[in-house]
C-alpha atoms as a PDB file:
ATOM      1  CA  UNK A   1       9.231 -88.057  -5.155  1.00  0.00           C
ATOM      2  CA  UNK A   2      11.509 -91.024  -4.526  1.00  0.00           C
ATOM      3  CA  UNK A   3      14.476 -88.224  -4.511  1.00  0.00           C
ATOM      4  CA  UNK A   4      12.954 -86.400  -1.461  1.00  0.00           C
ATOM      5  CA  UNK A   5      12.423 -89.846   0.385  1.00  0.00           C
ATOM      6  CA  UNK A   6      15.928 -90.550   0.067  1.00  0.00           C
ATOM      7  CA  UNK A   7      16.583 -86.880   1.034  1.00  0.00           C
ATOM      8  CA  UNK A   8      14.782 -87.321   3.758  1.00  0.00           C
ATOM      9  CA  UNK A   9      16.383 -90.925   5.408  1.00  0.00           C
ATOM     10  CA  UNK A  10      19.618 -89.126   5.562  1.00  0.00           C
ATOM     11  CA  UNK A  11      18.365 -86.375   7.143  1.00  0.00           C
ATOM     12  CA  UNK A  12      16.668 -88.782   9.357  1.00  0.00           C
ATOM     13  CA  UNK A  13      19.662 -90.866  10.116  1.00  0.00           C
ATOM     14  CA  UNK A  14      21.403 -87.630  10.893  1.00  0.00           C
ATOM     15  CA  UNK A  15      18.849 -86.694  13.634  1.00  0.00           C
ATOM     16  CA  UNK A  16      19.188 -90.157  14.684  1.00  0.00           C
ATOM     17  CA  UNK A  17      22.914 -89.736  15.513  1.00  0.00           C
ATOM     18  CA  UNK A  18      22.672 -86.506  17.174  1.00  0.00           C
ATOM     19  CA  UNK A  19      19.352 -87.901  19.406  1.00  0.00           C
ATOM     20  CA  UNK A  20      21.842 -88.528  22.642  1.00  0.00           C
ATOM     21  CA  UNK A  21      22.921 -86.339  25.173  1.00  0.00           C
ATOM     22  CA  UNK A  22      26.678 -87.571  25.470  1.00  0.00           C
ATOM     23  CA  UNK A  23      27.467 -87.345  20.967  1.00  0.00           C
ATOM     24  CA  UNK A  24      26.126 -83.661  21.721  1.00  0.00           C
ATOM     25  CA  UNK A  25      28.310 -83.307  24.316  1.00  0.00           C
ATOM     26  CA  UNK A  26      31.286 -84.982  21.802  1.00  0.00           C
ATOM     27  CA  UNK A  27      29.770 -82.507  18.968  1.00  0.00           C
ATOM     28  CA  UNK A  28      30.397 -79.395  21.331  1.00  0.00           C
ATOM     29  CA  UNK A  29      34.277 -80.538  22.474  1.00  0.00           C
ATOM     30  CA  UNK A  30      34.862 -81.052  18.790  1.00  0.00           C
ATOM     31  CA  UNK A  31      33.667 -77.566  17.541  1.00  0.00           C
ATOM     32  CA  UNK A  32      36.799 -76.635  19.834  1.00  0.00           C
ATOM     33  CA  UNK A  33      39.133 -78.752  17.752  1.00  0.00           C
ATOM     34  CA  UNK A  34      40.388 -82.014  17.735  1.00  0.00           C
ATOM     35  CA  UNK A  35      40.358 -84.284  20.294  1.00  0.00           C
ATOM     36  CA  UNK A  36      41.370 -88.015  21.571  1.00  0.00           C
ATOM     37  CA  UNK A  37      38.794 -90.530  22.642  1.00  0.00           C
ATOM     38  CA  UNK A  38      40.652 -90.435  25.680  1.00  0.00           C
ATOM     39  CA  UNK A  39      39.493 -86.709  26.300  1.00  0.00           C
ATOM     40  CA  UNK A  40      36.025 -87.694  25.158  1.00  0.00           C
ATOM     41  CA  UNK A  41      35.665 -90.440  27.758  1.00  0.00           C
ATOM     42  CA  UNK A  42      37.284 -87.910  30.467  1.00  0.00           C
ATOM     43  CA  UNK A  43      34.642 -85.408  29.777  1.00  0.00           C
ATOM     44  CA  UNK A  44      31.526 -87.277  29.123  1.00  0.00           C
ATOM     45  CA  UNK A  45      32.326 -89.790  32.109  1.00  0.00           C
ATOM     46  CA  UNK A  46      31.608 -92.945  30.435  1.00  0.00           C
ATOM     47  CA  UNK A  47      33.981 -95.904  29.707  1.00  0.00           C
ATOM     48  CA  UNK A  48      36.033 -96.092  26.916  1.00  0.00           C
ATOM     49  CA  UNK A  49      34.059 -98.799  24.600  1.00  0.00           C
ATOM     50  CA  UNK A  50      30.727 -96.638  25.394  1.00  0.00           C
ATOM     51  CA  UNK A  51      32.481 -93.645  23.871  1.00  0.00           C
ATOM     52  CA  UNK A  52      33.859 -95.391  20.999  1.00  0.00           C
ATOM     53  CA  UNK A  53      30.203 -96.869  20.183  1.00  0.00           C
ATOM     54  CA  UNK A  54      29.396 -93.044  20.179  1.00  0.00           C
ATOM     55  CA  UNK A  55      32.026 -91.764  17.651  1.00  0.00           C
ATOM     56  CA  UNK A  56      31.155 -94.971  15.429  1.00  0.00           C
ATOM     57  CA  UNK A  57      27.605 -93.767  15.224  1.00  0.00           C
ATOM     58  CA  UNK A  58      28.770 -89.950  14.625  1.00  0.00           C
ATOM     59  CA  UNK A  59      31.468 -91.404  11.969  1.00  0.00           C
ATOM     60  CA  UNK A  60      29.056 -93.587  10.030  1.00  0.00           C
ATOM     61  CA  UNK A  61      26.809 -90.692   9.450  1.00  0.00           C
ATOM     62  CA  UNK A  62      29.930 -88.628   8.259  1.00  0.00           C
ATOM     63  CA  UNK A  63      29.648 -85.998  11.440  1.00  0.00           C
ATOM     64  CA  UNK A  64      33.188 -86.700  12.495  1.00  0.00           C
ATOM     65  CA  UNK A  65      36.396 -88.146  11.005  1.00  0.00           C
ATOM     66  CA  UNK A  66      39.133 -89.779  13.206  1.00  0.00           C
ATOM     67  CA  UNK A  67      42.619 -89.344  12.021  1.00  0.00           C
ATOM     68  CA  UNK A  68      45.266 -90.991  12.633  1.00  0.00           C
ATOM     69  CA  UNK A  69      48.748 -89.695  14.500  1.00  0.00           C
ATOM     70  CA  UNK A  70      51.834 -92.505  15.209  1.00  0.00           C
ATOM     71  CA  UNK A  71      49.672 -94.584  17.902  1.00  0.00           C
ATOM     72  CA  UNK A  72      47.099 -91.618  18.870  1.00  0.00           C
ATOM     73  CA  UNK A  73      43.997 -91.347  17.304  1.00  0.00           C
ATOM     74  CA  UNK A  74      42.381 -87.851  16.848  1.00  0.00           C
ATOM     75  CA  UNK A  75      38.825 -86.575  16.642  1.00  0.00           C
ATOM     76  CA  UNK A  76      37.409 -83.312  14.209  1.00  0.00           C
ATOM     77  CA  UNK A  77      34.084 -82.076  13.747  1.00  0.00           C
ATOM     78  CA  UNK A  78      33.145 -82.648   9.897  1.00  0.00           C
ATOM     79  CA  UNK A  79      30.064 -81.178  10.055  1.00  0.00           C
ATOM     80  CA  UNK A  80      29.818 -77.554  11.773  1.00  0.00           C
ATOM     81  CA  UNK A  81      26.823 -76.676  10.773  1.00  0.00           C
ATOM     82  CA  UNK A  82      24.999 -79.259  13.126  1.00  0.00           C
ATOM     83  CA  UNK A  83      25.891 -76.400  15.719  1.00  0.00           C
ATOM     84  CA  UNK A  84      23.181 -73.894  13.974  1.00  0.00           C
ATOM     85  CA  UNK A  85      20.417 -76.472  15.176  1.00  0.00           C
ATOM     86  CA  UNK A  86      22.330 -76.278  18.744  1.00  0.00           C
ATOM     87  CA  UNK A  87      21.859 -72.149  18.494  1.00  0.00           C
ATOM     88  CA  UNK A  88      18.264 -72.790  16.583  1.00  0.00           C
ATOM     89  CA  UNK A  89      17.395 -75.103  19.903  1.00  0.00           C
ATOM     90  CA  UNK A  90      18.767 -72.470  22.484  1.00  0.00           C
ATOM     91  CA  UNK A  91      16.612 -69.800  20.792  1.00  0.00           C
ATOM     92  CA  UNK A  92      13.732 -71.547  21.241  1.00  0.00           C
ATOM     93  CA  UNK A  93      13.831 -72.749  24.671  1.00  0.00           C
ATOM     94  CA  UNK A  94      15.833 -69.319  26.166  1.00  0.00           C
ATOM     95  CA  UNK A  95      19.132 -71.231  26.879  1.00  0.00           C
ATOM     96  CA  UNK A  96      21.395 -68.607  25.628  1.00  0.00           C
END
């Protein structure tokens, strides 16, 4: 029982991270590939320390990985299949 409580909390915290419009937005630029924080903020319109409160939320939960290139920092989806709950959400509400 305990096992499927802890099971459970991640998934939770997981939900938790993906419960904001603008890390969805970050999610769906990332399924594309990499991409700077300096992209991110470009396309989600929001200053530069918002954005990087955003990826720290997505990193601690393990959703994306930053690597690092000379000076640049990069971006990458770790965890593709969040975007089957983005088709799964479409489906249900006729988006697609």
């Amino acid at each position: 029982m305990q096992d499927d409580k802890d099971r459970f909390y991640r998934q939770a915290q997981i939900f938790k991270a993906l419960a904001h419009s603008s890390r969805l937005c970050i999610i769906d630029r990332l399924s594309r590939g990499e991409c700077t924080p300096g992209e991110l903020t470009k396309l989600i319109g929001s200053d530069a320390s918002t954005v990087s409160k955003h990826l720290a939320v997505l990193r601690a939960q393990g959703i994306v990985r930053e690597r690092r290139a000379g000076s640049e920092v990069y971006y990458r989806l770790l965890m593709p299949c969040v975007l089957g709950f983005f088709d799964c959400i479409a489906q249900v509400h006729g988006d697609q």
